[in-house]
PDB file of N, CA and C in Angstrom:
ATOM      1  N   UNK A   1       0.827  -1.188   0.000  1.00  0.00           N
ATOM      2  CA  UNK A   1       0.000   0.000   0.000  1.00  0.00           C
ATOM      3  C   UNK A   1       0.869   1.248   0.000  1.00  0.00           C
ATOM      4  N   UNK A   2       0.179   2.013  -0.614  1.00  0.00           N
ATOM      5  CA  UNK A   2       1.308   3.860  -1.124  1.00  0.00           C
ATOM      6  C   UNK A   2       0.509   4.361   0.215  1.00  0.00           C
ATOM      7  N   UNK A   3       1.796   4.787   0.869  1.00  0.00           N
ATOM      8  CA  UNK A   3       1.624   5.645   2.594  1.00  0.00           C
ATOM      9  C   UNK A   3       2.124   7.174   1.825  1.00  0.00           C
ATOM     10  N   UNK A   4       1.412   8.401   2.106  1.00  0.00           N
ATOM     11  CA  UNK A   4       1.005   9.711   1.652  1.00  0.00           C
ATOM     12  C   UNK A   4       1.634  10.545   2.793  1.00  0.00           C
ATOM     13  N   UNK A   5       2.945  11.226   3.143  1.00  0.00           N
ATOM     14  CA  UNK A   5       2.475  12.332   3.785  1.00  0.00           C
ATOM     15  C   UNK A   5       1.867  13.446   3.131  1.00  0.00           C
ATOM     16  N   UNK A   6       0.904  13.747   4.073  1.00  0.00           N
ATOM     17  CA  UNK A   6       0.247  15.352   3.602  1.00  0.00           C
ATOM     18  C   UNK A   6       0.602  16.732   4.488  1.00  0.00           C
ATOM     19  N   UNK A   7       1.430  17.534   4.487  1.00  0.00           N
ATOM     20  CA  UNK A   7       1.732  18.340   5.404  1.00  0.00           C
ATOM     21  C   UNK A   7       0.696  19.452   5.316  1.00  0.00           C
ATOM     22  N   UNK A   8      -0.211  20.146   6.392  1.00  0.00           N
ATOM     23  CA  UNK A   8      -0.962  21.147   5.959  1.00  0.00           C
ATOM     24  C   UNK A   8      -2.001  20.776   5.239  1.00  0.00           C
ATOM     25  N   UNK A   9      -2.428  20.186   4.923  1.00  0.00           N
ATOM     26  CA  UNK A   9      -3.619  18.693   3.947  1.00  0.00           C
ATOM     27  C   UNK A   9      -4.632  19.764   3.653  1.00  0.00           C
ATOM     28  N   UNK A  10      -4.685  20.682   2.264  1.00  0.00           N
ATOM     29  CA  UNK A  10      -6.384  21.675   2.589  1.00  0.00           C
ATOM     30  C   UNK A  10      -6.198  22.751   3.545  1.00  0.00           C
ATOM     31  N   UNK A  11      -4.630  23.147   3.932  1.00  0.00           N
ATOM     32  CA  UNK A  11      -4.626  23.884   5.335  1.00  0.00           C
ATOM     33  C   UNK A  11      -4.704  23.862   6.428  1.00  0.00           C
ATOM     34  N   UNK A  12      -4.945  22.538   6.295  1.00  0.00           N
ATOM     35  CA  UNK A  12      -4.878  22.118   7.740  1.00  0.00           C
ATOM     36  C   UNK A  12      -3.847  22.420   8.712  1.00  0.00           C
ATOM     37  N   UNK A  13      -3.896  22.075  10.112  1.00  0.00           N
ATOM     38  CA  UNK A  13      -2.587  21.870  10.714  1.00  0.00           C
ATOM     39  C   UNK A  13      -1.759  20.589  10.993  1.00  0.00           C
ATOM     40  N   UNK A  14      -0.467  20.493  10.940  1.00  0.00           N
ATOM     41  CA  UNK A  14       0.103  19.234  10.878  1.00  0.00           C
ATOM     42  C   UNK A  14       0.682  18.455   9.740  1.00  0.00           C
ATOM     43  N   UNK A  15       0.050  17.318  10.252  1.00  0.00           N
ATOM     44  CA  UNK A  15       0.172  16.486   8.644  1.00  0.00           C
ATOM     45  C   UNK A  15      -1.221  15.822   8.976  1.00  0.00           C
ATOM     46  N   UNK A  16      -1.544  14.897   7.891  1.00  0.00           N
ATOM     47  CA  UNK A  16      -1.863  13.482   7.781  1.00  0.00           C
ATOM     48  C   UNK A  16      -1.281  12.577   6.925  1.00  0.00           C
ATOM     49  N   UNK A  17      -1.649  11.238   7.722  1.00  0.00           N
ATOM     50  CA  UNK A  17      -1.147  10.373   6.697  1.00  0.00           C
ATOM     51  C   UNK A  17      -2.197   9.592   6.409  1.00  0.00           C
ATOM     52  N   UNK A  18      -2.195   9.231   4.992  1.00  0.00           N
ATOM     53  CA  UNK A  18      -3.088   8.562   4.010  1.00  0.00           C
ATOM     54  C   UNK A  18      -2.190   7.554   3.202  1.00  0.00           C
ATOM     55  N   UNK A  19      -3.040   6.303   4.377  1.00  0.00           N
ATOM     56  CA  UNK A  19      -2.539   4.870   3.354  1.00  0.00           C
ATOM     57  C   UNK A  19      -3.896   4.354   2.299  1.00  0.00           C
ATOM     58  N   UNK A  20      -3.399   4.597   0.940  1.00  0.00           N
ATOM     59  CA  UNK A  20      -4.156   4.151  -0.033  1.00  0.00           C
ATOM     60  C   UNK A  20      -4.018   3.289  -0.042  1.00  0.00           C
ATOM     61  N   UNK A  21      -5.705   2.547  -0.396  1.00  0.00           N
ATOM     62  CA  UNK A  21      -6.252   1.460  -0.324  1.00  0.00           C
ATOM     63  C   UNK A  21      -6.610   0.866  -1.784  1.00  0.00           C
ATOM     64  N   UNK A  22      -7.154   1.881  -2.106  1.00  0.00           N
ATOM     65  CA  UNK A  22      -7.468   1.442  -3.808  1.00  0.00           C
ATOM     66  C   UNK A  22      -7.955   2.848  -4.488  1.00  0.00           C
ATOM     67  N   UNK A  23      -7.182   3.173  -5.825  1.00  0.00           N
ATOM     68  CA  UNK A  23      -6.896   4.253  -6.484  1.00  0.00           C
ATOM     69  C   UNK A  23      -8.024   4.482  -7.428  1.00  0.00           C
ATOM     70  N   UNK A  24      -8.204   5.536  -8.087  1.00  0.00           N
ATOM     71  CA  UNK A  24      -9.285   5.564  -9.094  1.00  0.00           C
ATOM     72  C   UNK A  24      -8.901   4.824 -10.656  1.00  0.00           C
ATOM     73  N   UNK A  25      -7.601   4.750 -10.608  1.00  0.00           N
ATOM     74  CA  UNK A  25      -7.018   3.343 -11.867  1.00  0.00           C
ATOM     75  C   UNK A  25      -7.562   2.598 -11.261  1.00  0.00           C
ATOM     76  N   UNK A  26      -7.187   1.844 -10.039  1.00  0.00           N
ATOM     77  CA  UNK A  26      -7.403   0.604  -9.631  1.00  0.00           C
ATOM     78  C   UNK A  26      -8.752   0.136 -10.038  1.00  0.00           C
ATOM     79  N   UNK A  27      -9.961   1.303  -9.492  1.00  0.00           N
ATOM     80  CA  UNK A  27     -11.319   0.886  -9.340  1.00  0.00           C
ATOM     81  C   UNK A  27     -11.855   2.123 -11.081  1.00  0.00           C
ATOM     82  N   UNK A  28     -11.051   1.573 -11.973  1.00  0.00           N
ATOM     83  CA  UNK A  28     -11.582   1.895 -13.138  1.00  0.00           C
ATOM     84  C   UNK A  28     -12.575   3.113 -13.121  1.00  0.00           C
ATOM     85  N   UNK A  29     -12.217   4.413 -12.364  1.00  0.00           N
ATOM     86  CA  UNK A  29     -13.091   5.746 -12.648  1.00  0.00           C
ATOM     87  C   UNK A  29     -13.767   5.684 -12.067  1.00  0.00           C
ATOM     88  N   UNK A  30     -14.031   5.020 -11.191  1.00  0.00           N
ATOM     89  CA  UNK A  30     -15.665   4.755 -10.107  1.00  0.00           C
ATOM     90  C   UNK A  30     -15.295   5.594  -8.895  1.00  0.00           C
ATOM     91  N   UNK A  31     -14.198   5.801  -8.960  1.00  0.00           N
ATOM     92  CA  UNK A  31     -13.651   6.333  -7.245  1.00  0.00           C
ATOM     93  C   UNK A  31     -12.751   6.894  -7.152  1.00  0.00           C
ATOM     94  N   UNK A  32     -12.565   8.082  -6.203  1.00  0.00           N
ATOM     95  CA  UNK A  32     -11.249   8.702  -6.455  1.00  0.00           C
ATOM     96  C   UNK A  32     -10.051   8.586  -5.522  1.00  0.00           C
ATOM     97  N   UNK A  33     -10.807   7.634  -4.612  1.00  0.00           N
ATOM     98  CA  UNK A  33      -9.810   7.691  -3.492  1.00  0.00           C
ATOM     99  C   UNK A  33     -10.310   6.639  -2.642  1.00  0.00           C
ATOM    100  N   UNK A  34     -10.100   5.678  -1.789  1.00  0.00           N
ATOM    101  CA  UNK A  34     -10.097   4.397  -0.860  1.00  0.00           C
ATOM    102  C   UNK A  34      -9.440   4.130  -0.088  1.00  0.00           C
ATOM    103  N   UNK A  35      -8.740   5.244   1.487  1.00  0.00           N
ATOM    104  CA  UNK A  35      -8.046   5.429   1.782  1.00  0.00           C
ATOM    105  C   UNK A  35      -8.359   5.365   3.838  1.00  0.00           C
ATOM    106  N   UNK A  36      -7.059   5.078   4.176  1.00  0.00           N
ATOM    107  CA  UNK A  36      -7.221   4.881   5.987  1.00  0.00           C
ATOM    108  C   UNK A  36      -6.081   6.151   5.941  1.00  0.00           C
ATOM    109  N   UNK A  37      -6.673   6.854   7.245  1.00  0.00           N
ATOM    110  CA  UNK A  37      -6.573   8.700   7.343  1.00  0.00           C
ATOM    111  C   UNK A  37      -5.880   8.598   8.796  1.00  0.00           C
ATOM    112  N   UNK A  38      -4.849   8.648   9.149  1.00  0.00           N
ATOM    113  CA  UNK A  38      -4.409   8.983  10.398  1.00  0.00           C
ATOM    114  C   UNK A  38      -4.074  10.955  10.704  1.00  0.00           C
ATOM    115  N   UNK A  39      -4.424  10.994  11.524  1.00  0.00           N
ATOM    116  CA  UNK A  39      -4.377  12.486  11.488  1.00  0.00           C
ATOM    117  C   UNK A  39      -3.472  12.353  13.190  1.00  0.00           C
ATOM    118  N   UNK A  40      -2.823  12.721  13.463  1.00  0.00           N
ATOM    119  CA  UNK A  40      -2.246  12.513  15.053  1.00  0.00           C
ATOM    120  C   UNK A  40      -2.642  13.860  16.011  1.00  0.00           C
ATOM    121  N   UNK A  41      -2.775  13.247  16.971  1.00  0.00           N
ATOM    122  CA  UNK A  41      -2.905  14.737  18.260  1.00  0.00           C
ATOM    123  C   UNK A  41      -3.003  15.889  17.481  1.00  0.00           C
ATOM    124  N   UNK A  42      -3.855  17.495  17.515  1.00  0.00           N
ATOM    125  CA  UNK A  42      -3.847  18.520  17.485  1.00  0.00           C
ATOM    126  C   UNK A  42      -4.030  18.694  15.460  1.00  0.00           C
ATOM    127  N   UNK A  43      -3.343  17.886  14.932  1.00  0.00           N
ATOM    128  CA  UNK A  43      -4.104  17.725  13.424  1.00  0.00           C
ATOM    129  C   UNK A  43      -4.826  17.751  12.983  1.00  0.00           C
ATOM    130  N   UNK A  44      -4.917  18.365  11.707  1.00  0.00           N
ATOM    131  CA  UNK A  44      -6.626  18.612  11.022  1.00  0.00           C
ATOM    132  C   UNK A  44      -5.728  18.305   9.526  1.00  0.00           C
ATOM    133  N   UNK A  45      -7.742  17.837   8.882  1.00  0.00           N
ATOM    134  CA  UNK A  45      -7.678  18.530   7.361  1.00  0.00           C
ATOM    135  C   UNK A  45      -8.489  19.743   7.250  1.00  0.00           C
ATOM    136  N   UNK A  46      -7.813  20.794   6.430  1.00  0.00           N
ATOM    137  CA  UNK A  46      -8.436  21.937   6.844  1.00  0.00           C
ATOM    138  C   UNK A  46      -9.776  21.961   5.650  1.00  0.00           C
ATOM    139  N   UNK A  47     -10.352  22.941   5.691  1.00  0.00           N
ATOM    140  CA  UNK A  47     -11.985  22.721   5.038  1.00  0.00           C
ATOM    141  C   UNK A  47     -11.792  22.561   3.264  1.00  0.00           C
ATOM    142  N   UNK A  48     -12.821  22.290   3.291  1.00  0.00           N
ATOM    143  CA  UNK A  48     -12.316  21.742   1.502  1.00  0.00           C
ATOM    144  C   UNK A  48     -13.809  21.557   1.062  1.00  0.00           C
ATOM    145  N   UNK A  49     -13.876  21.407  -0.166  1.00  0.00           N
ATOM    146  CA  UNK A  49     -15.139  21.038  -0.943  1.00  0.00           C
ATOM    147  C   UNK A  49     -15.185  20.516  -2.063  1.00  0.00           C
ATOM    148  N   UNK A  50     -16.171  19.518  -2.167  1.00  0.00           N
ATOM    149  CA  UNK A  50     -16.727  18.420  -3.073  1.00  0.00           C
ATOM    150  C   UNK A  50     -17.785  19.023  -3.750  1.00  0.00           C
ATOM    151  N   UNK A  51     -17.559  18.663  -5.165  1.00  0.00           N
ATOM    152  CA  UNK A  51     -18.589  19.255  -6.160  1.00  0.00           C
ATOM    153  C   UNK A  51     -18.598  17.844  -7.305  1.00  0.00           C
ATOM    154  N   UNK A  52     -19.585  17.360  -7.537  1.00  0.00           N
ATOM    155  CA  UNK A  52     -19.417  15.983  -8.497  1.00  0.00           C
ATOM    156  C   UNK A  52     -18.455  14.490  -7.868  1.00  0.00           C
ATOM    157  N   UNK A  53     -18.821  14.803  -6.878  1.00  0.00           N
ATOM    158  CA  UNK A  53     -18.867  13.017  -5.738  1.00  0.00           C
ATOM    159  C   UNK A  53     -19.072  13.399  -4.804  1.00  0.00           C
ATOM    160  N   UNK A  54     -18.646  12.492  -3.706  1.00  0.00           N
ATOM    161  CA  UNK A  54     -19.067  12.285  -2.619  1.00  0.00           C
ATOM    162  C   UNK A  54     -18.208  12.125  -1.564  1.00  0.00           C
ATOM    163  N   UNK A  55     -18.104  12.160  -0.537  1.00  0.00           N
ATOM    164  CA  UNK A  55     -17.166  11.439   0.821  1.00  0.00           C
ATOM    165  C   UNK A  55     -17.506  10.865   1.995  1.00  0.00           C
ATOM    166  N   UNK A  56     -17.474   9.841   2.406  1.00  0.00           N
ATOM    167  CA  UNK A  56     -17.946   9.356   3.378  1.00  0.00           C
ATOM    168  C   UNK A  56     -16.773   8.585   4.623  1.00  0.00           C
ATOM    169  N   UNK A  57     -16.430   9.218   5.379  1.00  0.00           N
ATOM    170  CA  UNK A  57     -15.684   8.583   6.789  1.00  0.00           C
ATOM    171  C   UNK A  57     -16.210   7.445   7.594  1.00  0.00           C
ATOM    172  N   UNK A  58     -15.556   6.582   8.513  1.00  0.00           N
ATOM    173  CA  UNK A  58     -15.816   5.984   8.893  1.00  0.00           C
ATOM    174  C   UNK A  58     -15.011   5.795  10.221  1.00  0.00           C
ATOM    175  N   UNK A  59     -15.167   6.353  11.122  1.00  0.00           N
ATOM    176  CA  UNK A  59     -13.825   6.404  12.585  1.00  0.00           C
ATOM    177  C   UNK A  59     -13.670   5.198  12.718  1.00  0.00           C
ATOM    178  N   UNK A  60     -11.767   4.888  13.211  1.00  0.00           N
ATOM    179  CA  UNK A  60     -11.673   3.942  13.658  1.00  0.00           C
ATOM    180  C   UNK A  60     -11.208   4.107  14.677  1.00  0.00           C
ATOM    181  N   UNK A  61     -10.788   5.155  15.078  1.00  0.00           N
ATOM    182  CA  UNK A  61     -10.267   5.717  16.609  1.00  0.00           C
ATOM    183  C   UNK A  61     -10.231   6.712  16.482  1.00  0.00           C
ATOM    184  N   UNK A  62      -9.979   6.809  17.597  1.00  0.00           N
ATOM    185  CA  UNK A  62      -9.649   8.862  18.271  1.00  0.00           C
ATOM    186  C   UNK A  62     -11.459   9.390  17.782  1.00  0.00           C
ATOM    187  N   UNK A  63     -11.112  10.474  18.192  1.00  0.00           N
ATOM    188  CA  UNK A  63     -11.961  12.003  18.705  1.00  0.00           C
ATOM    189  C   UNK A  63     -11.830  13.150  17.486  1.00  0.00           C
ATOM    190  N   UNK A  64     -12.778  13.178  16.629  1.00  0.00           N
ATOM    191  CA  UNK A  64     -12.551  14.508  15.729  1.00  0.00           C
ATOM    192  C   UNK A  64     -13.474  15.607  15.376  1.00  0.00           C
ATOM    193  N   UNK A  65     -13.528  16.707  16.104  1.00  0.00           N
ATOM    194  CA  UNK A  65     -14.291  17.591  15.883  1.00  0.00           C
ATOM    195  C   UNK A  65     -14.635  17.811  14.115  1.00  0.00           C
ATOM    196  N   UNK A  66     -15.658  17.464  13.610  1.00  0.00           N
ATOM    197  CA  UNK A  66     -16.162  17.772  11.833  1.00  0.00           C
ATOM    198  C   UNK A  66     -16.815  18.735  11.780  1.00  0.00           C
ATOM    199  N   UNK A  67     -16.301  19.635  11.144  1.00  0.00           N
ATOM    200  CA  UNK A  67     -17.528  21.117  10.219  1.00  0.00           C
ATOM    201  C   UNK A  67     -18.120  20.312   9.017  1.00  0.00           C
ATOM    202  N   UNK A  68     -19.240  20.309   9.118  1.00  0.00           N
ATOM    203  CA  UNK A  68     -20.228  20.000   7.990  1.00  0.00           C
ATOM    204  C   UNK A  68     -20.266  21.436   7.413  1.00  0.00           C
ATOM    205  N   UNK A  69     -20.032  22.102   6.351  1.00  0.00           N
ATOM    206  CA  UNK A  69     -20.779  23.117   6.020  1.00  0.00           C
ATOM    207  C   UNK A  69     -21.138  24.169   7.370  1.00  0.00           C
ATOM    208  N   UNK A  70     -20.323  24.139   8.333  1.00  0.00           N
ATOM    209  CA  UNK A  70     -20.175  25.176   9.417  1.00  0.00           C
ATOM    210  C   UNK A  70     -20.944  24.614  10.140  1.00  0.00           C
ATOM    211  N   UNK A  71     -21.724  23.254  10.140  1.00  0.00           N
ATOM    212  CA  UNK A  71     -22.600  22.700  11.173  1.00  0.00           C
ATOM    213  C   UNK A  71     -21.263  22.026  11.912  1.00  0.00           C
ATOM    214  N   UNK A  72     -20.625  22.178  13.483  1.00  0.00           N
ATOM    215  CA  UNK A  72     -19.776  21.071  14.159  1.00  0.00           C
ATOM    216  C   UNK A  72     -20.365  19.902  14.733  1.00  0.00           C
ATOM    217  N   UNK A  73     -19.961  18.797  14.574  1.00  0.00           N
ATOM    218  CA  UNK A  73     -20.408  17.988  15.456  1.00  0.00           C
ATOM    219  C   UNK A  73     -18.787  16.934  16.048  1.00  0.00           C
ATOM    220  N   UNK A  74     -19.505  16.269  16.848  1.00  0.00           N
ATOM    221  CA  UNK A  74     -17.544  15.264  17.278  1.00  0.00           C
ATOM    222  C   UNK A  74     -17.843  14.103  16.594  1.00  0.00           C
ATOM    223  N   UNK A  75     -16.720  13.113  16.391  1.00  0.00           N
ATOM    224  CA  UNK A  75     -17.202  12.009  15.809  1.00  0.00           C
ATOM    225  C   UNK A  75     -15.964  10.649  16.604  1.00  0.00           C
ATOM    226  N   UNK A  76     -16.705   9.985  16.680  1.00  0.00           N
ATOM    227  CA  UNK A  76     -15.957   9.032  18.091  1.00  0.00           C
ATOM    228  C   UNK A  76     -15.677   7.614  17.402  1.00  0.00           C
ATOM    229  N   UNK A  77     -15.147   6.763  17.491  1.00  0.00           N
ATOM    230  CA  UNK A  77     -15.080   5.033  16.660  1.00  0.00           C
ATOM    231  C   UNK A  77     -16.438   5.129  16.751  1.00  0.00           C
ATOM    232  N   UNK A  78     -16.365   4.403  15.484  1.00  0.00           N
ATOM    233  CA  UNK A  78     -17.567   3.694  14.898  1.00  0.00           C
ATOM    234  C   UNK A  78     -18.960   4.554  14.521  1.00  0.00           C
ATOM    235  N   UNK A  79     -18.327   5.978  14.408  1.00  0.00           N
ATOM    236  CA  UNK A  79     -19.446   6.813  13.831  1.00  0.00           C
ATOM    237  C   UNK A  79     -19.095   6.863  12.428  1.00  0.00           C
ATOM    238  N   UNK A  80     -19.866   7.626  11.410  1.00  0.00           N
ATOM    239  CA  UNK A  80     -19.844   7.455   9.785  1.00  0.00           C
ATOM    240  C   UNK A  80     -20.504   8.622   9.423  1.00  0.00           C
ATOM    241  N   UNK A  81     -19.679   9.193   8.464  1.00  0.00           N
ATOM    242  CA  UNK A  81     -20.619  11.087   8.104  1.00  0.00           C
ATOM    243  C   UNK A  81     -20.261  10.939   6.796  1.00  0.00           C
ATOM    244  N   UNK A  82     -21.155  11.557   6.017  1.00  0.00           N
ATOM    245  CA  UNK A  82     -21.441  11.508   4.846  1.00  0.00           C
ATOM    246  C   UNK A  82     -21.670  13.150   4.068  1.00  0.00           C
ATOM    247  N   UNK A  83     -20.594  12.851   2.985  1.00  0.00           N
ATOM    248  CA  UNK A  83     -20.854  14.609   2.234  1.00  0.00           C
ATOM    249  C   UNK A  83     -21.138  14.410   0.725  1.00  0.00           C
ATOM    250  N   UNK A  84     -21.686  15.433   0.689  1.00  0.00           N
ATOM    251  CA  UNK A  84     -21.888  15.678  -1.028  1.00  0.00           C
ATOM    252  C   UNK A  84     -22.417  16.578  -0.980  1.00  0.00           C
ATOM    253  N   UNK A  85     -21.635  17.006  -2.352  1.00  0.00           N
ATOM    254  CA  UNK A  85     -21.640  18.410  -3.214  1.00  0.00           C
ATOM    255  C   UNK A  85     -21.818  19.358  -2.088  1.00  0.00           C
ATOM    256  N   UNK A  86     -20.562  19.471  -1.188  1.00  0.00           N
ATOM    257  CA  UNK A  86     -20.279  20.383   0.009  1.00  0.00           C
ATOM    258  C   UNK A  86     -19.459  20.478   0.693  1.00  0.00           C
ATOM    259  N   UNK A  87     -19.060  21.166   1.616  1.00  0.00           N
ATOM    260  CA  UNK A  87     -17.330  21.766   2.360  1.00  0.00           C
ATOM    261  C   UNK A  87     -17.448  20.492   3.212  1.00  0.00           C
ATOM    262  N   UNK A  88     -16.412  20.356   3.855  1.00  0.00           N
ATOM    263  CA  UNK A  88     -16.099  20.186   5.238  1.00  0.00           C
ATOM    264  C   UNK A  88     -14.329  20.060   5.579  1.00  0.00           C
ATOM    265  N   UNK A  89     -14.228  19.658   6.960  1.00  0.00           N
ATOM    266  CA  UNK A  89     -13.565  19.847   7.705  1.00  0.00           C
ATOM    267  C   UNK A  89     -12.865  19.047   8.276  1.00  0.00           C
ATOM    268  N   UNK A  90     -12.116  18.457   9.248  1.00  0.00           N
ATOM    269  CA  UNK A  90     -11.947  17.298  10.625  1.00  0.00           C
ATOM    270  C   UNK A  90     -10.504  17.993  11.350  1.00  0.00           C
ATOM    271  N   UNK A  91     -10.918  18.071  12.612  1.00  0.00           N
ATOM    272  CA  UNK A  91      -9.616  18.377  13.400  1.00  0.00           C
ATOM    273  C   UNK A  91      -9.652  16.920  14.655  1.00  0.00           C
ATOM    274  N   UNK A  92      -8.451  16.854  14.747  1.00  0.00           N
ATOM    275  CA  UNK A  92      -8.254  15.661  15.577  1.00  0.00           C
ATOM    276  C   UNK A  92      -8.109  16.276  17.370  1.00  0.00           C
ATOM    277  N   UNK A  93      -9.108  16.053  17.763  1.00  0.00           N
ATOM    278  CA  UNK A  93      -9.338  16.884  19.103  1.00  0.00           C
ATOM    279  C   UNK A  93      -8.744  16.069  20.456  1.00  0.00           C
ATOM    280  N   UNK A  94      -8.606  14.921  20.118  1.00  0.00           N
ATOM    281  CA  UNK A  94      -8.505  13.917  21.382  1.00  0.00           C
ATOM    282  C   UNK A  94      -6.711  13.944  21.574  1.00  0.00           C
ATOM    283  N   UNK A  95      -6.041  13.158  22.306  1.00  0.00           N
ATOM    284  CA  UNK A  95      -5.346  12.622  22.872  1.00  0.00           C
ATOM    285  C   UNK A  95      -4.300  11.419  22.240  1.00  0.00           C
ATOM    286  N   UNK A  96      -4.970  11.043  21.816  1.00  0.00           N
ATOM    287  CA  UNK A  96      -4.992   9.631  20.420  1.00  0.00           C
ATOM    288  C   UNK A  96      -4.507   9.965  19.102  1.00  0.00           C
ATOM    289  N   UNK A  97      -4.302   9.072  18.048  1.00  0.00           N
ATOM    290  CA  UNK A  97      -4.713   9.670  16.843  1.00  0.00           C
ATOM    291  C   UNK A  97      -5.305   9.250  15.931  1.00  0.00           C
ATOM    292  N   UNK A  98      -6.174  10.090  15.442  1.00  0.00           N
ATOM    293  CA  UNK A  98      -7.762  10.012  14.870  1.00  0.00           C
ATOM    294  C   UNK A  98      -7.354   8.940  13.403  1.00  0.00           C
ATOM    295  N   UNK A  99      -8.087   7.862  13.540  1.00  0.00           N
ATOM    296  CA  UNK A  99      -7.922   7.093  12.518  1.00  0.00           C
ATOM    297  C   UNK A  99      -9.204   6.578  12.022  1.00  0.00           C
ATOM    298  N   UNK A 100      -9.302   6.896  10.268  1.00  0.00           N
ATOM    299  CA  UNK A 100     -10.731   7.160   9.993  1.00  0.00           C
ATOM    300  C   UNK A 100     -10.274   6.363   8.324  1.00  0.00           C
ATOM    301  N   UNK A 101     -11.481   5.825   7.572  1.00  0.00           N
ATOM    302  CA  UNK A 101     -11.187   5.512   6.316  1.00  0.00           C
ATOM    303  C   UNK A 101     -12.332   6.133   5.557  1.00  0.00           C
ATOM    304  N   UNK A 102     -11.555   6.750   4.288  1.00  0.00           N
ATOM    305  CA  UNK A 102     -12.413   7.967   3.944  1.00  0.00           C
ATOM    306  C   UNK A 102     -12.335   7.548   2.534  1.00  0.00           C
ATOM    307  N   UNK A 103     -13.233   7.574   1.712  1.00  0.00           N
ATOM    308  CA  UNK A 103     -14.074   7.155   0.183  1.00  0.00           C
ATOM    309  C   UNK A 103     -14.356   7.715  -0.220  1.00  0.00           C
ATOM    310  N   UNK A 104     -14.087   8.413  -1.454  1.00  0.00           N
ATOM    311  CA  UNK A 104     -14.625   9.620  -2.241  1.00  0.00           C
ATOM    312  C   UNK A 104     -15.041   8.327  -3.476  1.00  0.00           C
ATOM    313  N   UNK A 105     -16.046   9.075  -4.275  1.00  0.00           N
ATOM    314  CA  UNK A 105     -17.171   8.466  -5.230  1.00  0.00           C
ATOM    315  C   UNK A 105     -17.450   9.361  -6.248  1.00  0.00           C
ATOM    316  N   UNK A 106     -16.920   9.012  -7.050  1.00  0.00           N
ATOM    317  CA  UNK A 106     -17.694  10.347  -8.054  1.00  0.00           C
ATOM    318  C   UNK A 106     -18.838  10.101  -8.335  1.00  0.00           C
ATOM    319  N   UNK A 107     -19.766  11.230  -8.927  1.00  0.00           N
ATOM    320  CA  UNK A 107     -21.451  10.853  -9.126  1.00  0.00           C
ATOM    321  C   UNK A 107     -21.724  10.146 -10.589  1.00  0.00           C
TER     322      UNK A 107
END
């Protein structure tokens, strides 16, 4: 698997790292991304937006404060948030580090 640093990811702070899972070659244009998201202590991806797919997270640990479109909510293991055709956000708020697998879809 291709391990990604992202320094600043969207503006964020920090880094993340993104181990790709399966590429949009791989999955023949269906997808743009199939990826496990470590973000560590005090890290974010900073806000960004989707226009023509989709994104959907899936926590596997840690604590991450998400802007939906300026709506916040936290998101804890084993929660799942879903975007399209719209901004968002994730800062890694906890202690831990926030490990999430994140799927973009084109429409």
């Amino acid at each position: 698997m291709k391990v990604t640093r992202m320094d600043n990811a969207w503006g964020g702070k920090g880094y993340a790292l993104i181990k790709e899972c399966l590429n949009e070659k791989q999955m023949n244009g269906k997808i743009a991304l199939f990826a496990e998201v470590t973000l560590p202590p005090g890290c974010s991806l900073g806000y960004h937006e989707h226009y023509g797919e989709s994104e959907t997270y899936y926590v596997l640990a840690g604590t991450g404060a998400y802007n939906d479109s300026g709506v916040m909510r936290m998101l804890m293991k084993g929660d799942t948030i879903y975007i399209h055709n719209n901004g968002h956000s994730i800062d890694n708020v906890g202690n831990d580090n926030l490990i999430f697998m994140a799927l973009i879809i084109f429409d």
